[in-house]
Each structure stands twice: as C-alpha cells, then as structure tokens.
Protein backbone atom coordinates (compact mmCIF):
# COMPACT_ATOMS: atom_id res chain seq x y z
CA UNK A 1 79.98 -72.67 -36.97
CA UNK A 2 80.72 -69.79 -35.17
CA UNK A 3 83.78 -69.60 -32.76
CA UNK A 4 81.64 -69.77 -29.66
CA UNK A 5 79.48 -72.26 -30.91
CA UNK A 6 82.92 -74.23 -31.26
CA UNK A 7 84.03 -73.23 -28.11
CA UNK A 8 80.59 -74.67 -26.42
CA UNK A 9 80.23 -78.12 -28.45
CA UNK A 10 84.10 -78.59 -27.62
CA UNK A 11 83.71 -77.69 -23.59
CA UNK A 12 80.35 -79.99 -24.21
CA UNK A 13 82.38 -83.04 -25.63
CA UNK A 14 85.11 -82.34 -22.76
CA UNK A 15 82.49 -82.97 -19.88
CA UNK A 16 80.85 -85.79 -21.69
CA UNK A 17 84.31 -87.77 -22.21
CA UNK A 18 85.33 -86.73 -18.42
CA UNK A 19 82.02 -87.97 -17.07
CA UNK A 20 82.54 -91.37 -18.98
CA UNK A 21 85.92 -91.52 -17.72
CA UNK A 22 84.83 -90.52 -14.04
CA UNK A 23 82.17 -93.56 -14.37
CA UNK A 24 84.70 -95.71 -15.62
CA UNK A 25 86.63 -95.43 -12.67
CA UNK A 26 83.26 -95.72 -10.25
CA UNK A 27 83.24 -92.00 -9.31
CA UNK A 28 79.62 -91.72 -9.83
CA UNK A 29 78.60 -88.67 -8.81
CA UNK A 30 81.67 -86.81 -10.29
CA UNK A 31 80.47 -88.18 -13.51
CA UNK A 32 77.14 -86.87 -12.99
CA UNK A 33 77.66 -83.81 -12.20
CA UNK A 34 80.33 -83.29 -15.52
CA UNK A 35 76.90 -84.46 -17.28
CA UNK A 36 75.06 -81.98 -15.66
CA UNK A 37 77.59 -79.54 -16.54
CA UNK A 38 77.21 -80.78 -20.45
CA UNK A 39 73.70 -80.90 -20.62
CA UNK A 40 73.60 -76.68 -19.10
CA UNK A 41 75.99 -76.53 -22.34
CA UNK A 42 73.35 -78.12 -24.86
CA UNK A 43 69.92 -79.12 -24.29
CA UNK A 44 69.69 -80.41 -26.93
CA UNK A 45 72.54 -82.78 -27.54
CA UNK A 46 71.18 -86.25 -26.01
CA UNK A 47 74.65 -87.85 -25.49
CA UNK A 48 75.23 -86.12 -22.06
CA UNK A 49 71.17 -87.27 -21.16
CA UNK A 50 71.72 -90.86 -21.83
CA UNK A 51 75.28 -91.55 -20.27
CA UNK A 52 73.53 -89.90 -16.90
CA UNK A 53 70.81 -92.07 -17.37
CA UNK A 54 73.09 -94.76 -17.04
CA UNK A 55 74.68 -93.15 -14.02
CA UNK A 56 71.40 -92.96 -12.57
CA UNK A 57 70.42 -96.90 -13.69
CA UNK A 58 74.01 -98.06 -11.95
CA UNK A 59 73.06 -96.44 -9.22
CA UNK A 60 69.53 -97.91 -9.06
CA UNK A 61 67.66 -94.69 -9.53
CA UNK A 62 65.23 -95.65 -11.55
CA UNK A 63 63.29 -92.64 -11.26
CA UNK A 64 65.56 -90.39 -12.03
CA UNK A 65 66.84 -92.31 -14.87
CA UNK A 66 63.81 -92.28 -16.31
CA UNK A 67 63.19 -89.11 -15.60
CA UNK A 68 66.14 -87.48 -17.37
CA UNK A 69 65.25 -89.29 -20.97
C-alpha cells in the first residue's frame, strides 16, 4: 500500500473511532459529521456509512438513514 494510501485508511479509521466515541458520549452531530469526514476519505469503505446510519436511526431520521445505506 502506498504511503498515502496509508496515510488516508489511517485518517479514515481515526474519524470512524472518533465518531463512535462522539456517539458514545451522545454528541450526535459531532459524530456525524467525523463520519462525513470518513466517508469524503473512502467511498467505498461501508464502516463510516453504517455507524451514521445509526446516528441517523438514534436520531429518528429514518430517511436519511435509509438514505445513506
């Protein structure tokens, strides 16, 4: 992999695990937007889709959950 593929999938995994812990802690749309931030990162990657689909299911935004998958 090359160094700023690295560099991406790391910052990626760093906004994923700060959005968890933001949710954790009822911050909801801190979380969200770290998601956000991942999924600009990697389009790709579906962890950073489903964890603000949760976000989006706390919040009772169905749509949007929905949406997002």
């Amino acid at each position: 992999m090359s160094s700023t593929k690295q560099l991406n999938q790391d910052l990626y995994d760093t906004y994923v695990k700060e959005g968890i812990k933001k949710a954790n802690k009822l911050a909801y749309r801190e979380a969200e937007n770290d998601f956000l931030e991942a999924i600009a990162l990697d389009k790709k990657n579906q962890t950073a889709y489903i964890n603000l689909s949760n976000i989006y299911l706390i919040q009772r935004k169905i749509n949007n959950s929905v949406k997002i998958l």
